[in-house]
Protein backbone atom coordinates (compact mmCIF):
# COMPACT_ATOMS: atom_id res chain seq x y z
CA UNK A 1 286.63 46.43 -19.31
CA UNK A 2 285.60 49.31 -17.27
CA UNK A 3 285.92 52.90 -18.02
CA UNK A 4 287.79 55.46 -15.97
CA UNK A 5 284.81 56.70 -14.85
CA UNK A 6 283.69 53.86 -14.00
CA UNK A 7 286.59 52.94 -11.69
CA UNK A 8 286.92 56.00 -10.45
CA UNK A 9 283.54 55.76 -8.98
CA UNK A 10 284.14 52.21 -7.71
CA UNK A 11 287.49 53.68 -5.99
CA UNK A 12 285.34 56.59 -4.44
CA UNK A 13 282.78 53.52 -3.15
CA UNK A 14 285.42 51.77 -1.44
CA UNK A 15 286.68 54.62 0.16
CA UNK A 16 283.35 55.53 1.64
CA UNK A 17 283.06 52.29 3.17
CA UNK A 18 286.60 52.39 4.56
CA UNK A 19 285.34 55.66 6.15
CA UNK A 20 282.52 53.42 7.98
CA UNK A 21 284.51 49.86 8.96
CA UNK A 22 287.06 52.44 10.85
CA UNK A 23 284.75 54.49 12.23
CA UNK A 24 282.69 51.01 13.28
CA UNK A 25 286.05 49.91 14.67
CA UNK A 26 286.93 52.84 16.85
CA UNK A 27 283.33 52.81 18.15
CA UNK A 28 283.86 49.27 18.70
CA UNK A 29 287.25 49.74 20.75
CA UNK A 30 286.10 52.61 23.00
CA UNK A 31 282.82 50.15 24.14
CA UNK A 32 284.69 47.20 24.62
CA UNK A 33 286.75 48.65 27.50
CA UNK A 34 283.65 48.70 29.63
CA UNK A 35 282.19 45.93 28.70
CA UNK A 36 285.38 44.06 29.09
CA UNK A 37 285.52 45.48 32.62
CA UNK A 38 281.85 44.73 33.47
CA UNK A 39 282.51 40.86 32.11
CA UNK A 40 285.71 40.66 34.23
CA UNK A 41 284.03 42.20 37.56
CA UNK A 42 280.98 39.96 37.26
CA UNK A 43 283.44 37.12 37.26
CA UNK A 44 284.24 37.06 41.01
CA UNK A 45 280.46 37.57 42.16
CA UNK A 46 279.22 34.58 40.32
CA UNK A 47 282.41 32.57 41.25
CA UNK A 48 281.25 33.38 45.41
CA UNK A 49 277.74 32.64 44.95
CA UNK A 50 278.39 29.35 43.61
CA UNK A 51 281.27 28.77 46.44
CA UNK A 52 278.53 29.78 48.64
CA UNK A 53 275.71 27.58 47.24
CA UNK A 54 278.47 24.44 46.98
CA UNK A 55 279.40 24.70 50.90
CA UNK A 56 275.14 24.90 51.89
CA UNK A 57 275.22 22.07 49.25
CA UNK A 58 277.56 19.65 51.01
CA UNK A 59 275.09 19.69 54.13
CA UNK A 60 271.93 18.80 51.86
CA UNK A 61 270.85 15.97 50.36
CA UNK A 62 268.08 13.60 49.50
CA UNK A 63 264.53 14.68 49.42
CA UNK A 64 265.49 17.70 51.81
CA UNK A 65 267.06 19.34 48.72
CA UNK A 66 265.76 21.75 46.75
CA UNK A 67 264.59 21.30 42.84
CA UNK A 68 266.48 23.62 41.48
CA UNK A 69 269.83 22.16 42.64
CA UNK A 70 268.57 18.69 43.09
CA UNK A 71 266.11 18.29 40.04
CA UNK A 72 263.24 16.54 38.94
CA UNK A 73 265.60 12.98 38.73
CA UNK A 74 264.75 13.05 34.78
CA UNK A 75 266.17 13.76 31.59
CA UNK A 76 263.59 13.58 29.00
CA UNK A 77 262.89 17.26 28.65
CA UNK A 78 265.40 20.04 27.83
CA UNK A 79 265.25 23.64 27.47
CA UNK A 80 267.88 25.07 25.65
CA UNK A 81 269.00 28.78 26.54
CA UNK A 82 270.86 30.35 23.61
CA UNK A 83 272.44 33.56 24.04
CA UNK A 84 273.74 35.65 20.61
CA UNK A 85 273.75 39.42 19.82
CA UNK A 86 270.98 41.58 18.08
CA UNK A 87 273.34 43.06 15.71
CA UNK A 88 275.79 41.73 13.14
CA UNK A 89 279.20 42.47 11.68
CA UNK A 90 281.13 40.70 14.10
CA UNK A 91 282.47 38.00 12.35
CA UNK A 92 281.23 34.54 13.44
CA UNK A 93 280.55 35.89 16.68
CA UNK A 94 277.11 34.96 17.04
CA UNK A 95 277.11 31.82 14.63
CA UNK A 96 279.36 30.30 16.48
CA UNK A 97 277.60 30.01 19.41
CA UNK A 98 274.17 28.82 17.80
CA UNK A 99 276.57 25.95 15.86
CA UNK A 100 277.47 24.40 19.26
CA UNK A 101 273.92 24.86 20.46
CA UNK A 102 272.67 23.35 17.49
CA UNK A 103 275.41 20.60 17.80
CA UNK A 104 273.54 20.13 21.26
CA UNK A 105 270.11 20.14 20.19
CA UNK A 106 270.68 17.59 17.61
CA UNK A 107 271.96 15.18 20.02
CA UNK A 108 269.65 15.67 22.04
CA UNK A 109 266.52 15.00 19.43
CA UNK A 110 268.56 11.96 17.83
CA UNK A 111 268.37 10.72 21.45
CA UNK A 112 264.60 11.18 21.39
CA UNK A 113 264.72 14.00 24.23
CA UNK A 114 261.94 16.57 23.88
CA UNK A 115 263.85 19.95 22.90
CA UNK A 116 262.34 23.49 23.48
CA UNK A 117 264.38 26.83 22.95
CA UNK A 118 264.75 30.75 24.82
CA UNK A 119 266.87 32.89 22.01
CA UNK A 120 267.73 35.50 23.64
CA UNK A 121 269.29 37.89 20.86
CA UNK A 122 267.97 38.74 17.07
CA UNK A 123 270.51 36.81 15.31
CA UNK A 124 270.02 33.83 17.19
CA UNK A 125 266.05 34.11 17.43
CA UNK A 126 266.33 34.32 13.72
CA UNK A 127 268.04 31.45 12.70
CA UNK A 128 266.94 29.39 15.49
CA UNK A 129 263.65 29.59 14.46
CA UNK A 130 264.22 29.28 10.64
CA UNK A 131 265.93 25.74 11.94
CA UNK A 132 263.49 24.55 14.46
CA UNK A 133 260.17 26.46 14.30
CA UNK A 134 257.90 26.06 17.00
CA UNK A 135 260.18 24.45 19.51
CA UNK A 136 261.40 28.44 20.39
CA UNK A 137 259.05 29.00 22.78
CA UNK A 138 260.17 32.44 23.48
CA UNK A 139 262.92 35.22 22.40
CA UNK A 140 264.27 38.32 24.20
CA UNK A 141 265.57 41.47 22.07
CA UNK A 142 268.38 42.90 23.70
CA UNK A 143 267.75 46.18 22.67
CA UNK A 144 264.67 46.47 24.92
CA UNK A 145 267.29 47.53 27.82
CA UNK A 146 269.40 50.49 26.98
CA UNK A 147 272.70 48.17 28.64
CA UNK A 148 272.89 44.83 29.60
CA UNK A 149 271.89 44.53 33.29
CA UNK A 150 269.41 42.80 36.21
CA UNK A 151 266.01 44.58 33.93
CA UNK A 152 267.32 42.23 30.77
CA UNK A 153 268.62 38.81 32.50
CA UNK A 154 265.64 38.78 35.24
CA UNK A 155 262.74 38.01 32.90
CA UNK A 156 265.09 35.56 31.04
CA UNK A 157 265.30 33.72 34.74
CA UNK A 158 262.01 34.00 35.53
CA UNK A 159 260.46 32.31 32.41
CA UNK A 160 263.37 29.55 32.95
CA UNK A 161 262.40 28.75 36.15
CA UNK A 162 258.68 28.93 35.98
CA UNK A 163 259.30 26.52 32.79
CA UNK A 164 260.67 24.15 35.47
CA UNK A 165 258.24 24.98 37.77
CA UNK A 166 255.46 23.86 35.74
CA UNK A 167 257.68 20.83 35.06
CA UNK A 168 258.01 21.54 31.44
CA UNK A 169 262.03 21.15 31.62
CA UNK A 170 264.23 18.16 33.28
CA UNK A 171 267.07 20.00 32.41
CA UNK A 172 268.27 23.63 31.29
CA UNK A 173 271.17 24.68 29.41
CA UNK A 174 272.60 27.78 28.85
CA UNK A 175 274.77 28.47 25.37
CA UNK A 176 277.13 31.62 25.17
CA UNK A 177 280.32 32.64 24.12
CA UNK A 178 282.93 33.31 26.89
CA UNK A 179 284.94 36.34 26.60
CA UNK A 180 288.82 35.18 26.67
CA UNK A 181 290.35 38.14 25.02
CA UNK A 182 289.49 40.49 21.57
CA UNK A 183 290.30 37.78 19.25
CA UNK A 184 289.27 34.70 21.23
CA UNK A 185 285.36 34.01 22.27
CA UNK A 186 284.98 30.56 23.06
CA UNK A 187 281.01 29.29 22.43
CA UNK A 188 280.34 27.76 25.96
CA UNK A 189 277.57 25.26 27.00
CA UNK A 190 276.88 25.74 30.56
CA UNK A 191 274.21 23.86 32.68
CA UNK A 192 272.00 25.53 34.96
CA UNK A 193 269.33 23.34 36.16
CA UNK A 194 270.68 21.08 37.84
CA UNK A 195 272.89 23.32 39.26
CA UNK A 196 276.02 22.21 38.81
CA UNK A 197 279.08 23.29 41.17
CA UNK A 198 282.33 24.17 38.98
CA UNK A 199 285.75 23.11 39.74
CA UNK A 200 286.73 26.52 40.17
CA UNK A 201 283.61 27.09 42.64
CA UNK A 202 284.61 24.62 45.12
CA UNK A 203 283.06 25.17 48.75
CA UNK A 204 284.77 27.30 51.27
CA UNK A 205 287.06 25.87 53.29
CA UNK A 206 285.95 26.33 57.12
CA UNK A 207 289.25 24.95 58.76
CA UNK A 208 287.06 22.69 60.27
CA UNK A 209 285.03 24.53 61.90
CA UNK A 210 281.07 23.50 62.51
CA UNK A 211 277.94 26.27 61.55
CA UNK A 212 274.42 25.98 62.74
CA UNK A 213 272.50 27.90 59.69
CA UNK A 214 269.31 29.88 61.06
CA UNK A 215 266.92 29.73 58.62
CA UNK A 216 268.24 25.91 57.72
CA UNK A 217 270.48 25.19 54.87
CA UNK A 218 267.42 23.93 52.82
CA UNK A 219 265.64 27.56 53.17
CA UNK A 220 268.88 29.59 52.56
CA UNK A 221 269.45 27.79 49.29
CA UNK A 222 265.35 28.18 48.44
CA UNK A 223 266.53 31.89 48.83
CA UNK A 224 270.10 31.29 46.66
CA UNK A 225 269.17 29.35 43.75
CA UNK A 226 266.73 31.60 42.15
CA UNK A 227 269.11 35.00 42.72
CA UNK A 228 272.02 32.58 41.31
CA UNK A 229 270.22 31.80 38.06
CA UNK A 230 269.79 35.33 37.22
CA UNK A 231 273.35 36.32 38.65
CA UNK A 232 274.89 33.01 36.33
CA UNK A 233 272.66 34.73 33.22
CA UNK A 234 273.47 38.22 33.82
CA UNK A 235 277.44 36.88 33.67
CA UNK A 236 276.81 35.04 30.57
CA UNK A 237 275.16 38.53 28.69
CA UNK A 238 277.98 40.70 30.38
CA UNK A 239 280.46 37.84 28.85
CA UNK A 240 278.46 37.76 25.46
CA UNK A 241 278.69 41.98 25.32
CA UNK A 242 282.42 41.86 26.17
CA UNK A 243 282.95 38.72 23.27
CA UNK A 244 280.59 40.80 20.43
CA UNK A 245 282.91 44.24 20.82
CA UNK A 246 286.38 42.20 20.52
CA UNK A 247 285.02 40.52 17.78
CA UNK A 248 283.26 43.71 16.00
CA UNK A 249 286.24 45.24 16.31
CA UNK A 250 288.72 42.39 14.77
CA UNK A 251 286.34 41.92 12.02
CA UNK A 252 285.61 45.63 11.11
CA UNK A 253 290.28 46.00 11.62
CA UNK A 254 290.08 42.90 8.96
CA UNK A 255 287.73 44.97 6.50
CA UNK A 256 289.08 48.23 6.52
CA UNK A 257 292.86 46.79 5.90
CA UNK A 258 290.76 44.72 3.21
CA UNK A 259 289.33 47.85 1.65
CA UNK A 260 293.22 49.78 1.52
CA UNK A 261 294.02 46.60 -0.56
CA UNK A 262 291.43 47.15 -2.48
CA UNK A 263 292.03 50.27 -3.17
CA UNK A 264 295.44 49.75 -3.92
CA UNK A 265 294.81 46.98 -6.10
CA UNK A 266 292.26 49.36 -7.94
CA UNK A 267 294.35 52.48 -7.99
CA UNK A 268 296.94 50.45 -9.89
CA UNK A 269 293.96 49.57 -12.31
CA UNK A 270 293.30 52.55 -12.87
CA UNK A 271 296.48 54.37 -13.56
CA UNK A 272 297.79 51.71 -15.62
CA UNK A 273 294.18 52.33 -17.99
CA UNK A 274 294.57 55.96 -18.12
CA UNK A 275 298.47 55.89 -19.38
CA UNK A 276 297.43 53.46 -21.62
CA UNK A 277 294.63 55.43 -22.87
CA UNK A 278 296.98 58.87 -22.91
CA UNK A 279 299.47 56.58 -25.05
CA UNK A 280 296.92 55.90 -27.55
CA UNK A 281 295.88 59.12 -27.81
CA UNK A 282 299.63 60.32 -27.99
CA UNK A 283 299.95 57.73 -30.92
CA UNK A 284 296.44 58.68 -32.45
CA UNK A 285 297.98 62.17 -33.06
CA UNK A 286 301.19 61.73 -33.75
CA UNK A 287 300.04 59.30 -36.64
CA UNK A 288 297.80 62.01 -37.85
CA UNK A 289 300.90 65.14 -37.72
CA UNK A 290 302.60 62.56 -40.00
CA UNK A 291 300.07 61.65 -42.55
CA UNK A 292 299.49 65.43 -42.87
């Protein structure tokens, strides 16, 4: 059994770290207002270019069209994008998302599919590359870039598609977690080369009306493509930045009402020790008045 001093200090230790989970949480709170907002207004941008690219789409086809939308006609080689944060205490936040690229991955390596990964993001550089080794041919640190913007997603875009260029990817995949609200992130698989058109993203309806593109549709969409790929990644980090504060926040609301429990619980502990300890000390001398 512990002493008093003992759980006095142990009291004094929670407490501390109380202090920190709500101070973590507040932080948390007042960042995830912008972030949320920055998610949210990246939304409609990325929604138009891929209206915009589905509509040039419609009017292209065959060898005409170009790689990036059309692809190499293959599947043997994938390149797997996986997108956590650098930091931790955020629940399952980042976890999550590598479990349902890693869910991916070993599909795709049970199907005999050649496999190479970009982590962009500590925790999932770390654990990806624990798992697979050398099949993470690159990682990105977030916290090069002061905030998440164009100077962070553009190199991420480049290297993809120069890994296509050099035809060392039939196929690229991007894993992140979608920002739904603070307690719901939802780990989302999304496929960028092939570009793929979304239902929501459906071309723009022209009320039948007839355009004559100058440059051609082909050249426009040489033009698109790359700027959509970084505009599709710089949603996904704005959506992962957004999804990490909600779930810092949750998870640092869960430990500090954990640590008042605690507390509690300890408090009780400790009380109930020291009036048993005065008791015995009240019999101790009250035996000794009597013997005398």
């Amino acid at each position: 059994m512990a002493s008093l001093k003992e759980m006095r200090n142990r009291i004094g230790s929670v407490k501390a770290t109380q202090k920190i989970t709500k101070a973590m949480q507040m932080v948390a709170a007042a960042k995830l207002k912008r972030a949320q907002d920055q998610a949210e207004s990246a939304r409609p941008y990325a929604r138009k270019m891929a209206s915009v690219i589905a509509n040039l789409a419609a009017g292209v086809s065959g060898a005409d069209a170009p790689k990036l939308l059309a692809g190499t006609g293959q599947d043997q080689r994938h390149l797997i994008v996986v997108a956590t944060a650098d930091k931790g205490l955020a629940g399952g936040f980042s976890t999550n998302v590598i479990r349902a690229a890693r869910e991916r991955i070993g599909s795709l390596i049970a199907n005999g599919k050649d496999v190479k990964i970009i982590a962009v993001g500590r925790k999932s550089r770390d654990q990806l590359t624990r798992l697979y080794g050398d099949k993470v041919v690159h990682t990105f640190e977030l916290s090069a870039q002061k905030t998440i913007g164009l100077p962070l997603a553009q190199p991420v875009a480049e290297m993809i598609a120069t890994a296509f260029e050099d035809g060392q990817a039939d196929v690229v995949t991007l894993f992140y977690s979608q920002f739904k609200s603070v307690i719901q992130q939802v780990p989302t698989g999304k496929q960028l080369i092939p570009a793929v058109v979304e239902g929501d993203a459906a071309p723009i309806d022209l009320n039948g009306a007839v355009y004559d593109y100058e440059p051609s549709e082909e050249e426009i969409l040489e033009t698109l493509l790359p700027r959509n790929l970084t505009t599709q990644i710089l949603a996904a980090l704005y959506e992962n930045q957004a999804g990490f504060f909600g779930s810092q926040m949750a998870a640092m609301d869960n430990a500090t009402r954990n640590a008042g429990d605690l507390i509690n619980a300890l408090t009780l502990q400790y009380n109930r020790k020291r009036q048993a300890q005065i008791t015995t000390e009240l019999i101790e001398i009250i035996a000794g008045a009597e013997a005398l």
